[in-house]
N, C-alpha and C. Protein backbone atom coordinates (compact mmCIF):
# COMPACT_ATOMS: atom_id res chain seq x y z
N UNK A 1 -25.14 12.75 44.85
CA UNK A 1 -24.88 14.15 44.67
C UNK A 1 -23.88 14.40 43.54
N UNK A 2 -22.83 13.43 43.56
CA UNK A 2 -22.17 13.93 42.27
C UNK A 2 -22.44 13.42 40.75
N UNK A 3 -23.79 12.78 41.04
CA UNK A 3 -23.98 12.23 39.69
C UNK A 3 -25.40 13.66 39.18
N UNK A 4 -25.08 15.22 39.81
CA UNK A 4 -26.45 16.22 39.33
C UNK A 4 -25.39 16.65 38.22
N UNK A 5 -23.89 17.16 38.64
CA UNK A 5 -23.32 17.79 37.27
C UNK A 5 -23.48 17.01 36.49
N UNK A 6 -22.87 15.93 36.16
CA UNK A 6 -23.12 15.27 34.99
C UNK A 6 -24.78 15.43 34.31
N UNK A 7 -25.45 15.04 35.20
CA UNK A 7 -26.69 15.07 34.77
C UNK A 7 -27.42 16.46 34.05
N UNK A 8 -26.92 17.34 35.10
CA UNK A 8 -27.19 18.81 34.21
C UNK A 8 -26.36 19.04 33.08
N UNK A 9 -25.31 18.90 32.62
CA UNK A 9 -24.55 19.07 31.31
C UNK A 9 -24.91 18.04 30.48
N UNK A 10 -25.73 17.12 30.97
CA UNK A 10 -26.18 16.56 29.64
C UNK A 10 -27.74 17.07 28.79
N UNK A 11 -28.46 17.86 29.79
CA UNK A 11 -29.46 18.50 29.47
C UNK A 11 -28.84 20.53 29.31
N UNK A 12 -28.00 20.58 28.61
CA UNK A 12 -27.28 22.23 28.48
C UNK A 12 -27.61 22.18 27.26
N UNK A 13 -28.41 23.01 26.16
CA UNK A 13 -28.68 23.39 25.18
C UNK A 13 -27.37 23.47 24.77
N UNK A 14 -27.11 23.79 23.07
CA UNK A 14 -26.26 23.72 22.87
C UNK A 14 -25.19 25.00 22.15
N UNK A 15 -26.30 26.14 22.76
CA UNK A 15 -25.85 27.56 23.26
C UNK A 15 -25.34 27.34 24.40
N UNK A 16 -26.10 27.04 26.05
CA UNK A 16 -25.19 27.04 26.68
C UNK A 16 -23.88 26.13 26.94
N UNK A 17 -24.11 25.07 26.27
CA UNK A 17 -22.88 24.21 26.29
C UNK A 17 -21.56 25.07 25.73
N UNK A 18 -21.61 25.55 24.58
CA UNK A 18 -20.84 26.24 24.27
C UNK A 18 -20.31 27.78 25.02
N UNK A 19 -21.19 28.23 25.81
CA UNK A 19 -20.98 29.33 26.25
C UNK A 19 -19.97 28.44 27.65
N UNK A 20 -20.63 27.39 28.12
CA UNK A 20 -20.01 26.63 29.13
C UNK A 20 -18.52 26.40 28.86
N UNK A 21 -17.99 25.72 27.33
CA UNK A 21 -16.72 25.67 27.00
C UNK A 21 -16.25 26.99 26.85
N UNK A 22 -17.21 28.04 26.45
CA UNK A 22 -15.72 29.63 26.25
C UNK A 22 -15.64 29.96 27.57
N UNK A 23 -16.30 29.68 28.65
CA UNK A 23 -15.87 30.09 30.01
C UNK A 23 -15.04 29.22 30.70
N UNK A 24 -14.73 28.06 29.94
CA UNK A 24 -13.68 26.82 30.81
C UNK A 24 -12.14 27.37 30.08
N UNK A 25 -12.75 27.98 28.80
CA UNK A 25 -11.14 28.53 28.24
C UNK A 25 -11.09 29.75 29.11
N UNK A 26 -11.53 30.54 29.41
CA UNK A 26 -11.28 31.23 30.41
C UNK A 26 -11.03 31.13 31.64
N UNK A 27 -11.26 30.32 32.37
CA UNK A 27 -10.47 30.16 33.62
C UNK A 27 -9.08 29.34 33.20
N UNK A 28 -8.77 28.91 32.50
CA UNK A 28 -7.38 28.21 32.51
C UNK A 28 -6.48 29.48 32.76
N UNK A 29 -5.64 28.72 33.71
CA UNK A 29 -4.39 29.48 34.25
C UNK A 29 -3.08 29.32 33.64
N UNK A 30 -2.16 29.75 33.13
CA UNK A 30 -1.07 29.36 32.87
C UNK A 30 0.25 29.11 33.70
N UNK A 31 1.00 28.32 34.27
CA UNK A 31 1.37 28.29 35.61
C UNK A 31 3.10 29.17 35.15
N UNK A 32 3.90 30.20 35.89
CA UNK A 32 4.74 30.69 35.59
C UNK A 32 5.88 29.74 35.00
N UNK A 33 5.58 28.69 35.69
CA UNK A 33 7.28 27.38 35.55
C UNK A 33 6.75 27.56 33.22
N UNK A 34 6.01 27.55 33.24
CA UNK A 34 5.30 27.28 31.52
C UNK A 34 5.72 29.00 31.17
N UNK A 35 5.67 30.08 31.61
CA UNK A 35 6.48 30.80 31.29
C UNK A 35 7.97 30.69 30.92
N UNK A 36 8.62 30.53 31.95
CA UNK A 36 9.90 30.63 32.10
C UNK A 36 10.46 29.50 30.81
N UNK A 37 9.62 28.28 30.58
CA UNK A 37 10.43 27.19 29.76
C UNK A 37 10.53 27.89 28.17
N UNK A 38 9.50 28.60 28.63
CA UNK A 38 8.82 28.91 26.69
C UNK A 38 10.03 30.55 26.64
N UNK A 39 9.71 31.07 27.39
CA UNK A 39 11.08 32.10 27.64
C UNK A 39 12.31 31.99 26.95
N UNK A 40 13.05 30.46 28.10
CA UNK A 40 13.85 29.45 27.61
C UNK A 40 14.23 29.33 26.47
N UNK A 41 13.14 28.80 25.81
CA UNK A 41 13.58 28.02 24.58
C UNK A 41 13.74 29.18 23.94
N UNK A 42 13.30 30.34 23.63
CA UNK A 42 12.86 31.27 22.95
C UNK A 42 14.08 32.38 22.93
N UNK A 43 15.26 32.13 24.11
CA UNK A 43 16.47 32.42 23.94
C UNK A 43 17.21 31.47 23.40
N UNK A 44 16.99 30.71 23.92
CA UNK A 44 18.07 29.13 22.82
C UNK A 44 17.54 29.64 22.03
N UNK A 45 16.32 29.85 20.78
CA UNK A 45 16.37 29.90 19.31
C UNK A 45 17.24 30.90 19.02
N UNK A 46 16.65 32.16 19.51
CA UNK A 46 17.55 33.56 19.53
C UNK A 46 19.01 33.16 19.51
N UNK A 47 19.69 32.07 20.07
CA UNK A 47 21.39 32.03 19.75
C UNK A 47 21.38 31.03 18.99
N UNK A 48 20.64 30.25 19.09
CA UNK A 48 20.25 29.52 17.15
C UNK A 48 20.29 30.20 15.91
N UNK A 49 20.30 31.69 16.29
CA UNK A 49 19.52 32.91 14.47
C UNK A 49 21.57 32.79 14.67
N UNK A 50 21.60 33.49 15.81
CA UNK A 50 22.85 34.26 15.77
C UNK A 50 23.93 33.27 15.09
N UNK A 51 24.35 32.08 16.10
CA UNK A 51 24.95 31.05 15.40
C UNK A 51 24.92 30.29 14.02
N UNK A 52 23.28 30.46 13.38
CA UNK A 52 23.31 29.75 12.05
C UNK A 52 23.68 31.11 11.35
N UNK A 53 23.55 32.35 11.53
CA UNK A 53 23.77 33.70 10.89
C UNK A 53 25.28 33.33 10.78
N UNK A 54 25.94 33.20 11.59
CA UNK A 54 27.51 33.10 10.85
C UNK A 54 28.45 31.64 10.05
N UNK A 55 27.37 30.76 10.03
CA UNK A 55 27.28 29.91 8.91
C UNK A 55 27.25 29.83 7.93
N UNK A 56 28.30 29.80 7.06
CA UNK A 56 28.13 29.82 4.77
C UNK A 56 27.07 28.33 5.05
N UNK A 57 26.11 28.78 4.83
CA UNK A 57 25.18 27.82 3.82
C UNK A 57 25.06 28.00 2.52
N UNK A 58 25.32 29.08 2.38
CA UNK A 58 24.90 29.40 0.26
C UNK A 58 23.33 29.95 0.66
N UNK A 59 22.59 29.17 -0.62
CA UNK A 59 21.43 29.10 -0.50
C UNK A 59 20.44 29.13 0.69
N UNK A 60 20.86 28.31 1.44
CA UNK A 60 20.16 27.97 2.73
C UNK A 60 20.60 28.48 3.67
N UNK A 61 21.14 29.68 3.50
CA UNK A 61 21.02 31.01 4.73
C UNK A 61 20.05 31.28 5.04
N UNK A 62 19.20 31.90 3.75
CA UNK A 62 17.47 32.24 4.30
C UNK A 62 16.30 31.29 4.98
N UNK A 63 17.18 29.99 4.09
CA UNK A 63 15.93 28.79 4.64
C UNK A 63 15.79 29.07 5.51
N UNK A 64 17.27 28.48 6.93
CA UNK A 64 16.98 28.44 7.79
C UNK A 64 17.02 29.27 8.76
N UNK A 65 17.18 30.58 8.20
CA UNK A 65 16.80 31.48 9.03
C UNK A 65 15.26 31.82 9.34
N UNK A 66 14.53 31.42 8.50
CA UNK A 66 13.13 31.54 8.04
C UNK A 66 12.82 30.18 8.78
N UNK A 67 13.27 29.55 8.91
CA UNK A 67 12.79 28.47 9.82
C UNK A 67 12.79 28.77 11.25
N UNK A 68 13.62 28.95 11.34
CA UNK A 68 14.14 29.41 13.06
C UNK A 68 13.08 30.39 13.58
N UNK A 69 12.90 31.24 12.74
CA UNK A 69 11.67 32.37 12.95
C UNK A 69 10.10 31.95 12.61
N UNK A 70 10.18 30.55 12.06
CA UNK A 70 8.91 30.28 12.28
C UNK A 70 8.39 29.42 13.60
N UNK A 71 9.51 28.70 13.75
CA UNK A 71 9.50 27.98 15.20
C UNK A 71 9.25 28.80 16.27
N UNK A 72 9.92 30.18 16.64
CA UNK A 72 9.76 31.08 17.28
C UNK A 72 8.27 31.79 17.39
N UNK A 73 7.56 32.14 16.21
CA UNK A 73 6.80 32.82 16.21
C UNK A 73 5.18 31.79 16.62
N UNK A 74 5.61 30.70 16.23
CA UNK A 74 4.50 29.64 16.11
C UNK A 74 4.78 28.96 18.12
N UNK A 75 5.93 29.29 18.40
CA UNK A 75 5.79 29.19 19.96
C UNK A 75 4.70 30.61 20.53
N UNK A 76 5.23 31.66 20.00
CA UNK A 76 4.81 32.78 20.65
C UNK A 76 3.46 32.96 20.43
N UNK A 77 3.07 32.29 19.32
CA UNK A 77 0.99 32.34 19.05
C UNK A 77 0.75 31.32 19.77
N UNK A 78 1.30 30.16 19.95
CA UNK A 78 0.52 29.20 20.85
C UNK A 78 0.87 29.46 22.42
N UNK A 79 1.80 30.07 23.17
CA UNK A 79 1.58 30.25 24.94
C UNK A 79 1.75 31.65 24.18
N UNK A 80 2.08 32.28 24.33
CA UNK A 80 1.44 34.02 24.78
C UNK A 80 1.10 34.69 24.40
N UNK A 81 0.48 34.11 23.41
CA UNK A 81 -1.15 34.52 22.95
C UNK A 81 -2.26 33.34 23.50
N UNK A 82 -1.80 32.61 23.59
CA UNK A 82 -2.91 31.64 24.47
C UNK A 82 -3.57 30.92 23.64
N UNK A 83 -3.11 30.76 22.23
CA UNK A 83 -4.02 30.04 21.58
C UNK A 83 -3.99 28.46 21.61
N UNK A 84 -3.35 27.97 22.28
CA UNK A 84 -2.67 26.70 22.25
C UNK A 84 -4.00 26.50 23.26
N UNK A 85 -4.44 26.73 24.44
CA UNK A 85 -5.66 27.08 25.24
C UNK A 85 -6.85 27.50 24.87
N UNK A 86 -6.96 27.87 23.68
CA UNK A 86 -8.21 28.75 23.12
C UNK A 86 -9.20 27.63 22.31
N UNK A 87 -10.41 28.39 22.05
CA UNK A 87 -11.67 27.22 21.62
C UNK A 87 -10.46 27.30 20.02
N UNK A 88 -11.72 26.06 19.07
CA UNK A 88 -11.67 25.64 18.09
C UNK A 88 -11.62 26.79 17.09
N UNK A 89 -12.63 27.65 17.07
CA UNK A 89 -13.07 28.86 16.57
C UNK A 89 -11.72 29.80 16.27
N UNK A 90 -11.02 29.93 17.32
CA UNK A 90 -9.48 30.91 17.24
C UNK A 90 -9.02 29.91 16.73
N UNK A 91 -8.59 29.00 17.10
CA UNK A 91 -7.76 28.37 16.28
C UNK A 91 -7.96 28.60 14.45
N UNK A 92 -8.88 28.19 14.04
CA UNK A 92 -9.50 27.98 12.39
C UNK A 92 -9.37 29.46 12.44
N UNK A 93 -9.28 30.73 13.03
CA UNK A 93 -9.02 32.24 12.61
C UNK A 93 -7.50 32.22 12.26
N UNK A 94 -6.58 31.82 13.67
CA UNK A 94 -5.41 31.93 13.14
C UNK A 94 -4.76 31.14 12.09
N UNK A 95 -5.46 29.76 11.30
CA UNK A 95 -5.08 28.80 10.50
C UNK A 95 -5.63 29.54 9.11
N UNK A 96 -6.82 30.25 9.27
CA UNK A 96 -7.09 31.72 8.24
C UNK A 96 -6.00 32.15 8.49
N UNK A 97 -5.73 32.44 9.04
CA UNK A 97 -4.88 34.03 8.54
C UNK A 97 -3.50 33.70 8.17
N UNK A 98 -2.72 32.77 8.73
CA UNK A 98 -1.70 31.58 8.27
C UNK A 98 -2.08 31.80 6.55
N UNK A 99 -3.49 30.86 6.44
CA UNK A 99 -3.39 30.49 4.83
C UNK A 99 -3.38 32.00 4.28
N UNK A 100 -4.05 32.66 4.64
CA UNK A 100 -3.93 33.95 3.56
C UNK A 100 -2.44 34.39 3.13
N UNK A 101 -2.05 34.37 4.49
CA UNK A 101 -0.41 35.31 4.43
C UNK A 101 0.27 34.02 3.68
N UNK A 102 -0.11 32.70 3.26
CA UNK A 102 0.67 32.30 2.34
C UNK A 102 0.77 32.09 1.21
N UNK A 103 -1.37 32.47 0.77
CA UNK A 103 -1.40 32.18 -0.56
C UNK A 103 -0.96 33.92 -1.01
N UNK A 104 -0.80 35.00 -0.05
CA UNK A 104 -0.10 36.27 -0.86
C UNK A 104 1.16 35.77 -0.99
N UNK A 105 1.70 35.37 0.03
CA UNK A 105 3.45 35.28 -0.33
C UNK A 105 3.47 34.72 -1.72
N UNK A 106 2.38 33.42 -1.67
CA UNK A 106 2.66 32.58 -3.37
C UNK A 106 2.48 33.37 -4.85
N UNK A 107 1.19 34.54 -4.35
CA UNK A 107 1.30 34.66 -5.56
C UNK A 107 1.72 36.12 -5.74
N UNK A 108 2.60 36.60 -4.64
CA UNK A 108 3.58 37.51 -5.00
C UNK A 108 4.82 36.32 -5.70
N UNK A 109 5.36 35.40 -5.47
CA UNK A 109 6.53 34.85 -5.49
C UNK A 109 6.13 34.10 -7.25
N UNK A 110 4.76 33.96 -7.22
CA UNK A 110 4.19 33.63 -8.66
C UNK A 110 4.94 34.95 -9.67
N UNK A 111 4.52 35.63 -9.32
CA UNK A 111 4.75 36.79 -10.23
C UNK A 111 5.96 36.94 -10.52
N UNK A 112 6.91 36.99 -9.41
CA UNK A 112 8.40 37.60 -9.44
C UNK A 112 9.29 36.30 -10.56
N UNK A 113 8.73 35.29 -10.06
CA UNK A 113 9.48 33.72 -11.09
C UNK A 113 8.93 34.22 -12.40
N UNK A 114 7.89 34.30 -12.71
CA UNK A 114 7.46 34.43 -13.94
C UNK A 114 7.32 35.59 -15.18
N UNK A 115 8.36 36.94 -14.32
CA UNK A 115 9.01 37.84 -15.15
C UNK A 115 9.68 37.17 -16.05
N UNK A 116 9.58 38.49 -17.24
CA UNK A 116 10.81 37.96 -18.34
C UNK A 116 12.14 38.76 -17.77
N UNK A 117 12.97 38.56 -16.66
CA UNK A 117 13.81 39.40 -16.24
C UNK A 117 15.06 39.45 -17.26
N UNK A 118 15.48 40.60 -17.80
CA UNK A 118 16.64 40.90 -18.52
C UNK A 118 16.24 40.44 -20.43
N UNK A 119 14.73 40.35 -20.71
CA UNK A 119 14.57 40.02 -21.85
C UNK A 119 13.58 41.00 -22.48
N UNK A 120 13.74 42.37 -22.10
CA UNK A 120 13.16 43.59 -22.67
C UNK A 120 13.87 44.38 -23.44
């Protein structure tokens, strides 16, 4: 008897196979204790901004403030948004949309380096 599942998922077209995996990402549960840690950490960073905020770095004020906020935000797309759980498909959307928002940042940041600033 337990050798029919197997046996039927190996005969699942490969429409329903796939429809089979977006419904297994759908039942995943997230258990609260996986709340609370990601919560957690997500106040530790928050007194991470505050604490490196009153740090002279010079230069590397923004770095790592820009770091700190990417760690943060890249927690918050993978548990609560659920993508850390989600098919292949979301993933390669949000790794789109990642690359876009960086090839604008570049070639805004292209432009701004490559003024003639103060030579008009």
């Amino acid at each position: 008897m337990s050798a029919q599942p197997h046996h039927h998922e190996q005969h699942l077209s490969q429409h329903d196979q796939n429809l089979h995996d977006f419904h297994d990402n759908l039942d995943h549960v997230v258990s609260p204790r996986i709340y609370v840690i990601v919560g957690g950490t997500l106040l530790i960073f928050t007194g991470v901004t505050v604490w490196a905020s009153y740090l002279e770095l010079g230069l590397f004020n923004p770095i790592v403030a820009l770091f700190i906020a990417v760690v943060k935000a890249t927690i918050v797309v993978l548990f609560f948004m659920h993508v850390k759980y989600s098919s292949k498909l979301t993933k390669l959307t949000v790794a789109g949309g990642l690359f876009t928002f960086l090839v604008l940042v570049g070639m805004t940041l292209a432009d701004y380096f490559t003024r003639a600033w103060g030579r008009w």
